[in-house]
Protein backbone atom coordinates (compact mmCIF):
# COMPACT_ATOMS: atom_id res chain seq x y z
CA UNK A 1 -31.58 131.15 8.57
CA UNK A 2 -34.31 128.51 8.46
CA UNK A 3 -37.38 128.87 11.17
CA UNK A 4 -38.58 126.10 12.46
CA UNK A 5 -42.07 125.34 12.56
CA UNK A 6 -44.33 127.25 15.32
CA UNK A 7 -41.47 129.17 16.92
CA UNK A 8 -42.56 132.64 15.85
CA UNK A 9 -45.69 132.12 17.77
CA UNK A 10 -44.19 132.35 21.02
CA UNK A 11 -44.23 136.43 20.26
CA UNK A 12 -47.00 136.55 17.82
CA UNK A 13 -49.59 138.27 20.12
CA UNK A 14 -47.15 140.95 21.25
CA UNK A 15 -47.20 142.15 17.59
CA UNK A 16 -48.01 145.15 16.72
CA UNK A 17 -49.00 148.00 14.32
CA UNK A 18 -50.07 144.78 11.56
CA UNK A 19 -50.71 146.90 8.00
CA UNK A 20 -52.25 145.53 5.03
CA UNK A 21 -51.96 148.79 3.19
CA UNK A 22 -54.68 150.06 0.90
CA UNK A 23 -53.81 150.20 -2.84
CA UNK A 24 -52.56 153.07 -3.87
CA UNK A 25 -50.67 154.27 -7.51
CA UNK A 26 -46.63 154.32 -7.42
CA UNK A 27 -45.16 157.54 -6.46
CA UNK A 28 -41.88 158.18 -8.00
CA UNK A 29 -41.34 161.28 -6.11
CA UNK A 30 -41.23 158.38 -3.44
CA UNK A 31 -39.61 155.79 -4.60
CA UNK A 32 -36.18 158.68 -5.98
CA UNK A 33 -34.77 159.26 -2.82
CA UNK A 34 -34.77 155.69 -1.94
CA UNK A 35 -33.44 154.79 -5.13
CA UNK A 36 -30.45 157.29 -5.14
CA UNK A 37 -29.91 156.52 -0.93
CA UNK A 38 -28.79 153.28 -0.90
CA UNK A 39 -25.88 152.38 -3.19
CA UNK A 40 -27.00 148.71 -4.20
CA UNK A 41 -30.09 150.92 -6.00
CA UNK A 42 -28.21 153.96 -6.73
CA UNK A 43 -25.86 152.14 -9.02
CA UNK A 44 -29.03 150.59 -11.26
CA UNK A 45 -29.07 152.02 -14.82
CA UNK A 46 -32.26 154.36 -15.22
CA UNK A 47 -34.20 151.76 -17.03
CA UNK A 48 -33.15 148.97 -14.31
CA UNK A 49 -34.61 151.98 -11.37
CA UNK A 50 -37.43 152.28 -13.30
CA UNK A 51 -38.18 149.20 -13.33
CA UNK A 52 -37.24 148.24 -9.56
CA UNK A 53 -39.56 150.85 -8.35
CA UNK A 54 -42.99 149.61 -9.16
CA UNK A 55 -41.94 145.94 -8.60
CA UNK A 56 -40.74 147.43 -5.04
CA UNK A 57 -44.25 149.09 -4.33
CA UNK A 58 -45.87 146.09 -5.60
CA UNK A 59 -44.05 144.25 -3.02
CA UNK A 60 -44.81 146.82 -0.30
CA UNK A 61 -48.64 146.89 -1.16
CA UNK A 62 -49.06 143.44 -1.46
CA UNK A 63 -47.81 141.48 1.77
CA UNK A 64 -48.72 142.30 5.35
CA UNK A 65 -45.82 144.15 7.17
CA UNK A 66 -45.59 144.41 11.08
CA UNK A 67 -43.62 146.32 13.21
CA UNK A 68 -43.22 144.21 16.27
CA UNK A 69 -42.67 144.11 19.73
CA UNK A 70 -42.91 147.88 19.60
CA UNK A 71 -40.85 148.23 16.39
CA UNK A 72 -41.06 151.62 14.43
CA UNK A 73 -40.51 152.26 11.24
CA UNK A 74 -41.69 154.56 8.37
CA UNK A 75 -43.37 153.62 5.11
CA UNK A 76 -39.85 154.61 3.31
CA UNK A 77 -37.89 152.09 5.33
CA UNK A 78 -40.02 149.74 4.22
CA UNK A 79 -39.96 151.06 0.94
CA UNK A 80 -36.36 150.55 0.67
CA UNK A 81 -36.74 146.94 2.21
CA UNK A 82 -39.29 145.83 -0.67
CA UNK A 83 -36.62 147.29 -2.63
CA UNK A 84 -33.84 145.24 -1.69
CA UNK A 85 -36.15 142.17 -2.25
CA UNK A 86 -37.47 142.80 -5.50
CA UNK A 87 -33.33 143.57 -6.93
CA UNK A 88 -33.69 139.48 -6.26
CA UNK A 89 -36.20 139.46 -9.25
CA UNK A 90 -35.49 142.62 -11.15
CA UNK A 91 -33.84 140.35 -13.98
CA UNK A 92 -36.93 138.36 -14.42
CA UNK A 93 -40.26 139.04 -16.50
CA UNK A 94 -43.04 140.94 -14.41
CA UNK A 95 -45.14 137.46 -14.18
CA UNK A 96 -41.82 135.17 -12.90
CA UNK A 97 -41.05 137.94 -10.55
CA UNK A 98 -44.55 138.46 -8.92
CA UNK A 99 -44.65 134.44 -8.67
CA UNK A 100 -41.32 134.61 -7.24
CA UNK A 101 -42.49 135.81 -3.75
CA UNK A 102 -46.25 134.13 -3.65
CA UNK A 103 -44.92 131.99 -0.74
CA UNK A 104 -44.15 135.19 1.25
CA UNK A 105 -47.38 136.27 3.20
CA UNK A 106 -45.80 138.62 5.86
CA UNK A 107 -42.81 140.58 6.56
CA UNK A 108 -42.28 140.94 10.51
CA UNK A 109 -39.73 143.67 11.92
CA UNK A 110 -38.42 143.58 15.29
CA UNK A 111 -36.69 146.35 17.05
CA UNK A 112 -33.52 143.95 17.89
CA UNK A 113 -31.92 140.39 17.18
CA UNK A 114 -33.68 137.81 19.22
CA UNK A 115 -33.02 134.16 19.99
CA UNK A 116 -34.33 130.96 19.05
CA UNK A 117 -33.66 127.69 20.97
CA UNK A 118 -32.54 125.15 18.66
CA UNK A 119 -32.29 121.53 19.30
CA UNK A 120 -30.31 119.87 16.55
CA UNK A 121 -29.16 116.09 15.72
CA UNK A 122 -25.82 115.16 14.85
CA UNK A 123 -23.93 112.80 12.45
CA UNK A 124 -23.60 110.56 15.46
CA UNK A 125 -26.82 110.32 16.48
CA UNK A 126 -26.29 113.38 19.40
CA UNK A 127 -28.91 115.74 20.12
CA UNK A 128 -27.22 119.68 20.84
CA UNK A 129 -29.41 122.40 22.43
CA UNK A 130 -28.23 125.95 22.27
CA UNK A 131 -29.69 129.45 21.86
CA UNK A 132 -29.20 130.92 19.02
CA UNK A 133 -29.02 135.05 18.02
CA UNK A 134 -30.48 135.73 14.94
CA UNK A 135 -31.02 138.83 12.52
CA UNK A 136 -33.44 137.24 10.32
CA UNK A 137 -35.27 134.24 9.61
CA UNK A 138 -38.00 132.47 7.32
CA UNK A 139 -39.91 129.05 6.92
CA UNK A 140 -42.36 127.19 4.38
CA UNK A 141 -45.23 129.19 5.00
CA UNK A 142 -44.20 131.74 7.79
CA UNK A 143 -42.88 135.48 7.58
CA UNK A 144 -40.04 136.74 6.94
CA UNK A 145 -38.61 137.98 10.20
CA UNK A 146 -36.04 140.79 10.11
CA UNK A 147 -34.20 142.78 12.46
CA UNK A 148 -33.96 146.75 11.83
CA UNK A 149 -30.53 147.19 12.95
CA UNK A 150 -29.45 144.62 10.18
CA UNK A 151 -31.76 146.12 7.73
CA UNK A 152 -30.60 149.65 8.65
CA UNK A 153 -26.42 148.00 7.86
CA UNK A 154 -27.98 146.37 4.61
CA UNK A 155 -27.48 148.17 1.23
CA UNK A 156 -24.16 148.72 0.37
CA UNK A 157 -21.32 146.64 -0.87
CA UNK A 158 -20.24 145.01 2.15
CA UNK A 159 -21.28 141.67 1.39
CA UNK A 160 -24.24 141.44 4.28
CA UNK A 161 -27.30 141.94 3.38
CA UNK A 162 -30.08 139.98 5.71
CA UNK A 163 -33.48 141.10 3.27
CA UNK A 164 -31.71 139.47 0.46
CA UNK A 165 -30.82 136.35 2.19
CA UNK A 166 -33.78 135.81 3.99
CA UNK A 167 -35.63 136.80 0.31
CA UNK A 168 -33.52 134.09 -0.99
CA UNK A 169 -34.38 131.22 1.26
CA UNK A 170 -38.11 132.22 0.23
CA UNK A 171 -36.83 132.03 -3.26
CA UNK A 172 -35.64 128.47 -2.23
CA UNK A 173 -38.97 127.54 -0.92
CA UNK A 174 -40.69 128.06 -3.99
CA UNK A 175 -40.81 124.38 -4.52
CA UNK A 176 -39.64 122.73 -1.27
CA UNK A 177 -40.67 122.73 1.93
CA UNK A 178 -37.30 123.21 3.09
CA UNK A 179 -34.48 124.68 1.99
CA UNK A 180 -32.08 122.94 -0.04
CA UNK A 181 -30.21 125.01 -1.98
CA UNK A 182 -32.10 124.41 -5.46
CA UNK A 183 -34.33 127.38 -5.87
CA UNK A 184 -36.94 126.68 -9.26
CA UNK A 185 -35.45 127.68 -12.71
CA UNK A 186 -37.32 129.47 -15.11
CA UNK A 187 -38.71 127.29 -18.04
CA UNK A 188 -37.00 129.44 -20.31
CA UNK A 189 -33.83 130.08 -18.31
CA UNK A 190 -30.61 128.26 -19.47
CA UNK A 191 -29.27 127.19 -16.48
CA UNK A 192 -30.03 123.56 -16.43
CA UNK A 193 -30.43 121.03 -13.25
CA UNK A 194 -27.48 119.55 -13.56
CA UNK A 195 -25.53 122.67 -14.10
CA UNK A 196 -26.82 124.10 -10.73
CA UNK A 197 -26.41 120.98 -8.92
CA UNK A 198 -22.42 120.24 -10.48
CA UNK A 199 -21.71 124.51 -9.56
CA UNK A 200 -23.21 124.37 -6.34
CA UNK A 201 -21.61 121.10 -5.21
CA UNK A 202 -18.41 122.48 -6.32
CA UNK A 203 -18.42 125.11 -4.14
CA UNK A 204 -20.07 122.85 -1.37
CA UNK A 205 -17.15 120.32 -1.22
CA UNK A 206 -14.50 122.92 -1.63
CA UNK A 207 -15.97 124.67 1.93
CA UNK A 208 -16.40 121.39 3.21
CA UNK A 209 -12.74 120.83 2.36
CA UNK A 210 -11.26 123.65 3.96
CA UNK A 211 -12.69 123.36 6.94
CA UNK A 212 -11.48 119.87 7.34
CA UNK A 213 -8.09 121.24 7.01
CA UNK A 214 -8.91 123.93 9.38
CA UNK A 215 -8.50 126.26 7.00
CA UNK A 216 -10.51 129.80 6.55
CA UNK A 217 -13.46 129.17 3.76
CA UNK A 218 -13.43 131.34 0.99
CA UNK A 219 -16.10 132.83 1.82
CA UNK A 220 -18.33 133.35 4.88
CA UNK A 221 -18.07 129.77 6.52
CA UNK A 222 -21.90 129.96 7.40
CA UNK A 223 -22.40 128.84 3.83
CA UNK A 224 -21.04 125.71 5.11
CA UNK A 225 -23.71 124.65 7.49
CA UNK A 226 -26.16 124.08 5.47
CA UNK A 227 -27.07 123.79 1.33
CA UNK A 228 -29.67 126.00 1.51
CA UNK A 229 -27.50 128.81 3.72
CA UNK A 230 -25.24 128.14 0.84
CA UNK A 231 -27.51 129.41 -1.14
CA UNK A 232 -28.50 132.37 0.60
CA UNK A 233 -24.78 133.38 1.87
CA UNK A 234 -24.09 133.09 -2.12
CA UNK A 235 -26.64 135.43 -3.33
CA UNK A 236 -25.97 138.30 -0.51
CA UNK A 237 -22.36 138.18 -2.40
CA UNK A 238 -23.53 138.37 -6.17
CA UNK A 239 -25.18 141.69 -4.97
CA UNK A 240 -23.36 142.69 -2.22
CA UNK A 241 -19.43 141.69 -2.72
CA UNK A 242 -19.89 140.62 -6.23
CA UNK A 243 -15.77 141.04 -6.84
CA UNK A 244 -15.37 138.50 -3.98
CA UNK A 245 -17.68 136.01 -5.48
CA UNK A 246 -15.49 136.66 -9.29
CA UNK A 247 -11.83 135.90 -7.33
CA UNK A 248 -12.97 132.56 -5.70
CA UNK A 249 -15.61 131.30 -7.42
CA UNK A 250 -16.17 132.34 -10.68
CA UNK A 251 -18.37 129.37 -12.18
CA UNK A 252 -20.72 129.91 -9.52
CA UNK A 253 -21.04 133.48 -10.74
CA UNK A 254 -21.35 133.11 -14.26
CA UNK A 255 -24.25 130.21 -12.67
CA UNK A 256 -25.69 133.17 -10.65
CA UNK A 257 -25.47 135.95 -13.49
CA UNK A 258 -27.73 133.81 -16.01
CA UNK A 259 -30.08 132.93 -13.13
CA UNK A 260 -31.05 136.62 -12.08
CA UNK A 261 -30.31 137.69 -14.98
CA UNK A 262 -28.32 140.59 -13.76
CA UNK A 263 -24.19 141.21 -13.39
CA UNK A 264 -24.16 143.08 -10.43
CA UNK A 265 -19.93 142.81 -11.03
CA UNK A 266 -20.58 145.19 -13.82
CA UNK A 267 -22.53 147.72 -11.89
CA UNK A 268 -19.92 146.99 -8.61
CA UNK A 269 -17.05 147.55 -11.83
CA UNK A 270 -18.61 151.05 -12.78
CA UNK A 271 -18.77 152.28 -9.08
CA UNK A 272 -15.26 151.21 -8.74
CA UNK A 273 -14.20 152.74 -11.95
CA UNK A 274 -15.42 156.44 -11.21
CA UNK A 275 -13.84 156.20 -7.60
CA UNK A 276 -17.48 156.75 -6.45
CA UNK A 277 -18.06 157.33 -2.70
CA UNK A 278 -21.82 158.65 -2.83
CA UNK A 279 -24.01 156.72 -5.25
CA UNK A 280 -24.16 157.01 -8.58
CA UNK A 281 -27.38 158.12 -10.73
């Protein structure tokens, strides 16, 4: 959900509770309960945890977080929200994955959704004003904005998960100033540019082409308002509903798997497997 430029500043000085936190070591008595509460973590091999856990600190003791508008929230919720983005980059050497997020200065956290009013130019030439509800959003440059009671329904397999789209337009960002879809690919990584582009166009037109027949999309049709939502709506399935992502468009998560470096399907497989209804260790 793309911000537009200077339309978080209508609320920035009723902000409050800004934290740049003081450094301070890992805990891992800290970081278990977090890890075995939410079953997107829970299902992580030990050495994949492990791993998550100071990359998720990291995360929380680097960037600025603010509870606004009279937000609360404790230093475990956020905990668990650093989490969530860092599973983005958990695939990814320690140096790609702190580079990853160097666009992302500030997380803000508001007690509800809020609105935006957009004004938006059509194929024809037609200018549209509306007010739109969102749970999160993000821009070149500005925070990531998140709502807590989307954050609080993030986690689990359901295929939502607003920190790891939001995480994944800043992802997208990393060499744009707007989102379009084509996040930067590790020099070593063997996805190629005109892999990405072919996968992602694939799965583009075939949206585009079911909603000219008036058809339901595959998946969520917000994916088919925009290249970079594409992008986002795509990742919040690989983690989230990776099974979903396998039955309709399984190029696109092979494409996926070898650009995180992760199968979430496998650790979605396992869960499935054991009949689990509480996380897994």
């Amino acid at each position: 959900m793309g911000l537009r430029s200077g339309s978080w500043k209508a609320w920035w000085g009723r902000r409050r509770d800004a934290r740049q936190r003081s450094r301070q070591p890992f805990d891992p008595e800290a970081w278990r309960p977090i890890r075995h509460g939410l079953p997107l973590l829970a299902d992580l091999d030990d050495a994949a945890a492990e791993r998550l856990g100071p990359r998720a600190w990291q995360l929380l003791q680097s960037k600025r977080w603010v509870a606004g508008d009279g937000a609360e929230i404790d230093d475990a919720a956020l905990l668990a929200i650093a989490a969530q983005a860092s599973l983005l980059t958990l695939g990814w050497s320690d140096r790609d994955a702190s580079a990853a997020f160097d666009n992302v200065t500030e997380i803000i956290l508001l007690p509800d959704a809020f609105h935006r009013h957009v004004e938006e130019m059509d194929d024809f030439g037609v200018m549209h004003e509306y007010v739109d509800e969102r749970a999160g959003e993000t821009s070149w440059r500005g925070p990531v904005v998140l709502a807590i009671p989307d954050v609080a329904e993030s986690g689990d397999y359901t295929g939502y998960n607003v920190i790891i789209h939001e995480f994944a337009h800043k992802l997208d960002l990393g060499n744009s100033q707007d989102v379009d879809g084509f996040p930067p690919l590790a020099a070593n990584s063997d996805v190629t540019t005109q892999e990405w582009h072919r996968v992602f166009t694939a799965v583009w037109d075939d949206l585009q082409a079911h909603l000219a027949r008036d058809e339901p999309t595959p998946i969520d049709d917000y994916a088919a308002t925009h290249p970079g939502e594409c992008f986002a709506v795509c990742c919040e399935l690989f983690f989230t509903a990776p099974d979903q992502l396998a039955a309709v468009y399984p190029a696109l998560l092979d494409l996926l798997n070898r650009y995180f470096r992760q199968e979430p399907l496998v650790r979605f497989e396992r869960r499935q497997a054991a009949g689990a209804d509480q996380p897994q260790d």
